[in-house]
C-alpha atoms as a PDB file:
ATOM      1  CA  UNK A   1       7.022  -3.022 -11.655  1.00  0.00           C
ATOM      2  CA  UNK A   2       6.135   0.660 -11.351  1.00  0.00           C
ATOM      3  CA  UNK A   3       7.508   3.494 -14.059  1.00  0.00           C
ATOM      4  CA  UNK A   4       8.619   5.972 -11.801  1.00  0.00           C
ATOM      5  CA  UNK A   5       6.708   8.013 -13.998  1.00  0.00           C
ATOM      6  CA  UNK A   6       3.494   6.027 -13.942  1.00  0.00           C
ATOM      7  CA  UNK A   7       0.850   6.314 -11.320  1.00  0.00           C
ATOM      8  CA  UNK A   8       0.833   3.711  -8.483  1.00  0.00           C
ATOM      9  CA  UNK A   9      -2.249   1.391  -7.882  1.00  0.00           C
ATOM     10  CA  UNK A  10      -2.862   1.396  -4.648  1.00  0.00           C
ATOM     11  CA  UNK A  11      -5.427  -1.286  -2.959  1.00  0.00           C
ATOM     12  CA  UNK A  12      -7.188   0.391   0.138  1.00  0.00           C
ATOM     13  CA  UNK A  13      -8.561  -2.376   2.821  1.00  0.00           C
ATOM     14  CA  UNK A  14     -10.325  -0.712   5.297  1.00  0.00           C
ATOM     15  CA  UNK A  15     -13.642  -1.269   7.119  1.00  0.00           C
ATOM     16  CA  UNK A  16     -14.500   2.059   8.460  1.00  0.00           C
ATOM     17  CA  UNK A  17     -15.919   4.137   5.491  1.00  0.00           C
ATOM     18  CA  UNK A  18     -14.791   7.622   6.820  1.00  0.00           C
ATOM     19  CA  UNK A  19     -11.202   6.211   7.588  1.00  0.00           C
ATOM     20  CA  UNK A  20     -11.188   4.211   4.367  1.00  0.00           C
ATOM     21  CA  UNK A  21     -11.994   8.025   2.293  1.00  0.00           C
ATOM     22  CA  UNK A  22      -8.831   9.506   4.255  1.00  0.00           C
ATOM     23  CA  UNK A  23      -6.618   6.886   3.297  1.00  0.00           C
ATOM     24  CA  UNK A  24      -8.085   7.220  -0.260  1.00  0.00           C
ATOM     25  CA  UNK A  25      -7.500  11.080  -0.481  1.00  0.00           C
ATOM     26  CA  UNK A  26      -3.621  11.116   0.827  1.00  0.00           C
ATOM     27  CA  UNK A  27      -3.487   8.414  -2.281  1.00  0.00           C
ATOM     28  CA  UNK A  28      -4.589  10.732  -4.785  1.00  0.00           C
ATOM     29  CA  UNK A  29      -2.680  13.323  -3.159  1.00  0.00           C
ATOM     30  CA  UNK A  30       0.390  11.254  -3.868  1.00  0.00           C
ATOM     31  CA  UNK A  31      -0.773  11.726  -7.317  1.00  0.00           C
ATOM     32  CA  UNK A  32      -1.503   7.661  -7.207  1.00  0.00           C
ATOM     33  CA  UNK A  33      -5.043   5.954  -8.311  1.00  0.00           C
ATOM     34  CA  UNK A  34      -6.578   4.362  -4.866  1.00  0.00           C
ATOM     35  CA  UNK A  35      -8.448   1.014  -5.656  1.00  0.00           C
ATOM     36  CA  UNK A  36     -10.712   0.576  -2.826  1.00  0.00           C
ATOM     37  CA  UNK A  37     -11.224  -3.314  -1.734  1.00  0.00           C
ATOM     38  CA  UNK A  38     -14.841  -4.619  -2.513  1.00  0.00           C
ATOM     39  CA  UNK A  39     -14.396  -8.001  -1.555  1.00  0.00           C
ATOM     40  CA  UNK A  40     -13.513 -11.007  -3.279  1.00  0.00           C
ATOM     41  CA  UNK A  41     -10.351 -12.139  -4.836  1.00  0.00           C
ATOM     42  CA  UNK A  42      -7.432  -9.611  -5.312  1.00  0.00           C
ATOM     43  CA  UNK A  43      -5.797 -12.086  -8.648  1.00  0.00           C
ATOM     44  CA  UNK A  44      -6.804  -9.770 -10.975  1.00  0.00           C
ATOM     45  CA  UNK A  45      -6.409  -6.932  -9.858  1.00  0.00           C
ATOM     46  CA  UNK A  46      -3.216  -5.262 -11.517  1.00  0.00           C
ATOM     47  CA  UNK A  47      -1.458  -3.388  -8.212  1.00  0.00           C
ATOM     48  CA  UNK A  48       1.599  -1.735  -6.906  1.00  0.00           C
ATOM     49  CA  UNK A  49       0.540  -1.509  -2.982  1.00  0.00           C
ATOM     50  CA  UNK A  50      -1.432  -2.081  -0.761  1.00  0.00           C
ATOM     51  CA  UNK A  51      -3.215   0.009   2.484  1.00  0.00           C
ATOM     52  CA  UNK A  52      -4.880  -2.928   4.644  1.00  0.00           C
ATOM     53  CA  UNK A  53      -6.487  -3.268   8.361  1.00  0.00           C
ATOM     54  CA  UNK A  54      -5.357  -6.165   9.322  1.00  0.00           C
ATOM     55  CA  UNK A  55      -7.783  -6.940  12.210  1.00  0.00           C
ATOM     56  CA  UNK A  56     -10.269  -8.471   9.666  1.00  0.00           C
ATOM     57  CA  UNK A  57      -9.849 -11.849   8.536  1.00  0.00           C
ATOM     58  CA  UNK A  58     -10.388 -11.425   4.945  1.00  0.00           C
ATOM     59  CA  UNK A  59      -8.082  -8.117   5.044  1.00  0.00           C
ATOM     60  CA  UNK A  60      -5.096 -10.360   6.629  1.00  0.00           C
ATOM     61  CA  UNK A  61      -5.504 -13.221   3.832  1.00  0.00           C
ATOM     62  CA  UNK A  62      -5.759 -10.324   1.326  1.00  0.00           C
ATOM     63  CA  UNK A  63      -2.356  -9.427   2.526  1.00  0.00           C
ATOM     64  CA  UNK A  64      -1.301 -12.753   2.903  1.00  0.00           C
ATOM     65  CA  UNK A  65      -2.365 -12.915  -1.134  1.00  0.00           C
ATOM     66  CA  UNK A  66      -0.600 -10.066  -1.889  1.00  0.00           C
ATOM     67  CA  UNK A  67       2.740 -10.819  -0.613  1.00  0.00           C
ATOM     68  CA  UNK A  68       2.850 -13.637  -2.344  1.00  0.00           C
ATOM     69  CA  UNK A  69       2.760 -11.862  -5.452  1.00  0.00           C
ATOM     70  CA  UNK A  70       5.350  -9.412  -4.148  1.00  0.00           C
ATOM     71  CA  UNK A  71       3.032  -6.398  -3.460  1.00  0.00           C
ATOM     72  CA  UNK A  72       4.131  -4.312  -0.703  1.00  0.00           C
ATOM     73  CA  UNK A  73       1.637  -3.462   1.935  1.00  0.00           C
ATOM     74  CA  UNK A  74       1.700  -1.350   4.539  1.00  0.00           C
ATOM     75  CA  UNK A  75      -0.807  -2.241   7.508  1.00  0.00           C
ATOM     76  CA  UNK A  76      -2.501   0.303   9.837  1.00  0.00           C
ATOM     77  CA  UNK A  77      -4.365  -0.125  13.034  1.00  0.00           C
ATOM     78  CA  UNK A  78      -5.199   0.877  16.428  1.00  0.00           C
ATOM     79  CA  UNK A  79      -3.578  -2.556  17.837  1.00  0.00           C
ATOM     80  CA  UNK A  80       0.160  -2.760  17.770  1.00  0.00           C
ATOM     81  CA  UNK A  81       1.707  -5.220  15.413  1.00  0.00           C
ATOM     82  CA  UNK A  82       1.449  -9.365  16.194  1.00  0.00           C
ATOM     83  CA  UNK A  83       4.127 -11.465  14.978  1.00  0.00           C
ATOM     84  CA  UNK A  84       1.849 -13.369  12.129  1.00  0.00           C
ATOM     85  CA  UNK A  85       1.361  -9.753  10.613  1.00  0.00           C
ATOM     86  CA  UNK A  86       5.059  -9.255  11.143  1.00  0.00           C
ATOM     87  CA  UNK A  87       6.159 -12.300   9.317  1.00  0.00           C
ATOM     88  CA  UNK A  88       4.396 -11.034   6.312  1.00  0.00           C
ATOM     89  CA  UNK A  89       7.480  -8.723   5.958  1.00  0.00           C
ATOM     90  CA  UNK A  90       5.260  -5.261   5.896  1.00  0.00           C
ATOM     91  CA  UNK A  91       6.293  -1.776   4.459  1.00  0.00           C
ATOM     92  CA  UNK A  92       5.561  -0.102   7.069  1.00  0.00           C
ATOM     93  CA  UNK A  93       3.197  -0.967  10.497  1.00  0.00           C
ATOM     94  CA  UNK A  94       1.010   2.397  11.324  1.00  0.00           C
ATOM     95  CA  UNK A  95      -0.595   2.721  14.454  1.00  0.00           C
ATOM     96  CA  UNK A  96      -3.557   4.463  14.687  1.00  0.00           C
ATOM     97  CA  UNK A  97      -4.020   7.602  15.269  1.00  0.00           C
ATOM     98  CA  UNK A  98      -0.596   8.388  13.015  1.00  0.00           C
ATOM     99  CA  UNK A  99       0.292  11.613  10.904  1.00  0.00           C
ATOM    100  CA  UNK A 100      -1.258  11.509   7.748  1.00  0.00           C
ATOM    101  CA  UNK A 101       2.570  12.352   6.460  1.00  0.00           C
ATOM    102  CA  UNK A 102       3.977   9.180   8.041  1.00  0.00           C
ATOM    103  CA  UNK A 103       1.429   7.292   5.560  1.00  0.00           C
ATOM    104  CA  UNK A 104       2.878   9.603   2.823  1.00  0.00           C
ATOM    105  CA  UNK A 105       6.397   8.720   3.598  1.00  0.00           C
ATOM    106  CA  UNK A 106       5.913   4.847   3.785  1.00  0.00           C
ATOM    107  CA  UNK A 107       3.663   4.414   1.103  1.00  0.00           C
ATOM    108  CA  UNK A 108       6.867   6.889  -1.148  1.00  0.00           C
ATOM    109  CA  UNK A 109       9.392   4.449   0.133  1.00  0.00           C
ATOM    110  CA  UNK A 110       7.238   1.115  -0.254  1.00  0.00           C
ATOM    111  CA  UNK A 111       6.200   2.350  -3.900  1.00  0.00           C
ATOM    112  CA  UNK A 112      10.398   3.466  -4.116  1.00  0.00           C
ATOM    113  CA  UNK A 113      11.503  -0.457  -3.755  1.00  0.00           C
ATOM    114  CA  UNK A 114       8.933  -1.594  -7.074  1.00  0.00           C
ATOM    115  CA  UNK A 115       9.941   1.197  -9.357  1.00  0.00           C
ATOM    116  CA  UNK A 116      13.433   1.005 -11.029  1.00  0.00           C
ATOM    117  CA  UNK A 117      15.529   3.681 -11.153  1.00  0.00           C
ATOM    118  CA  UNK A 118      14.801   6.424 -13.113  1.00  0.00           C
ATOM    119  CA  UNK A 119      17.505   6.208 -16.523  1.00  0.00           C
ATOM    120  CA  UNK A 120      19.793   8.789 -16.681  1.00  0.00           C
ATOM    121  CA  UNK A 121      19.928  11.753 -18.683  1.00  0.00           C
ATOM    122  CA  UNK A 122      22.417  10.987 -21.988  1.00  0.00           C
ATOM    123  CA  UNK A 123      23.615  14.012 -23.477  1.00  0.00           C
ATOM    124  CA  UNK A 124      25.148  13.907 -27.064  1.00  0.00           C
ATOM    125  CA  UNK A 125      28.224  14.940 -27.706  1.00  0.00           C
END
C-alpha cells in the first residue's frame, strides 16, 4: 500500500529508449520515483505501478507477474487492446500517440485505488 503522502514506485517497461525517457519524466513530474525495467525478475522489486508495452513477450509476463501481486498497470501501445491484455484487468489501456495528461490522469487514479484514504483532521476540543 501507498501513503498518500509517500512517493509512488513506478516500474517503466518500454523498449524504445526515447519513449521510455518520456514516460519516465511525466513520472517524476507526478512527483513519483520511475524504476525503469532492466530485465529479469520483477519479485523484488518493491512497487506501486506499473507503465508496460505490452507487445513484448517478456513485458506481457512482467504484467502478468505483477497482477498477481496486485500491482496496477497501465499498458500503452500503438495496437489497440487484445482480450489476453484485457483479462489482466488493466488501469488504464493508452493508445499511442495519447496526451501526455491522459497518462497523468490514469496513472493518479491507478496509484488512487493502492493508497488509503488520507485520515482526517481531529481537532481538540
Amino acid at each position: 500500500m501507498v501513503d498518500s503522502s509517500a512517493v509512488a514506485r513506478v516500474l517503466i517497461c518500454e523498449p524504445h529508449e526515447d519513449i521510455r525517457a518520456l514516460l519516465e519524466l511525466v513520472v517524476r513530474r507526478l512527483g513519483h520515483e520511475p524504476v525503469p525495467y532492466m530485465g529479469g525478475s520483477v519479485e523484488h522489486l518493491h512497487l506501486d505501478a506499473a507503465v508496460i508495452e505490452p507487445g513484448e513477450e517478456s513485458a506481457f509476463k512482467v504484467a502478468q507477474r505483477l497482477r498477481l501481486r496486485d500491482v496496477p498497470v497501465l499498458f500503452t501501445s500503438i495496437y489497440p487492446a487484445e482480450q489476453e491484455a484485457l483479462e489482466l484487468n488493466p488501469s488504464a489501456y493508452l493508445v499511442k500517440p495519447f496526451p501526455l495528461h491522459a497518462l497523468e490522469r490514469a496513472l493518479e487514479a491507478a496509484l488512487a485505488h493502492v493508497r488509503p484514504p488520507a485520515a482526517a483532521a481531529v481537532r481538540p476540543d
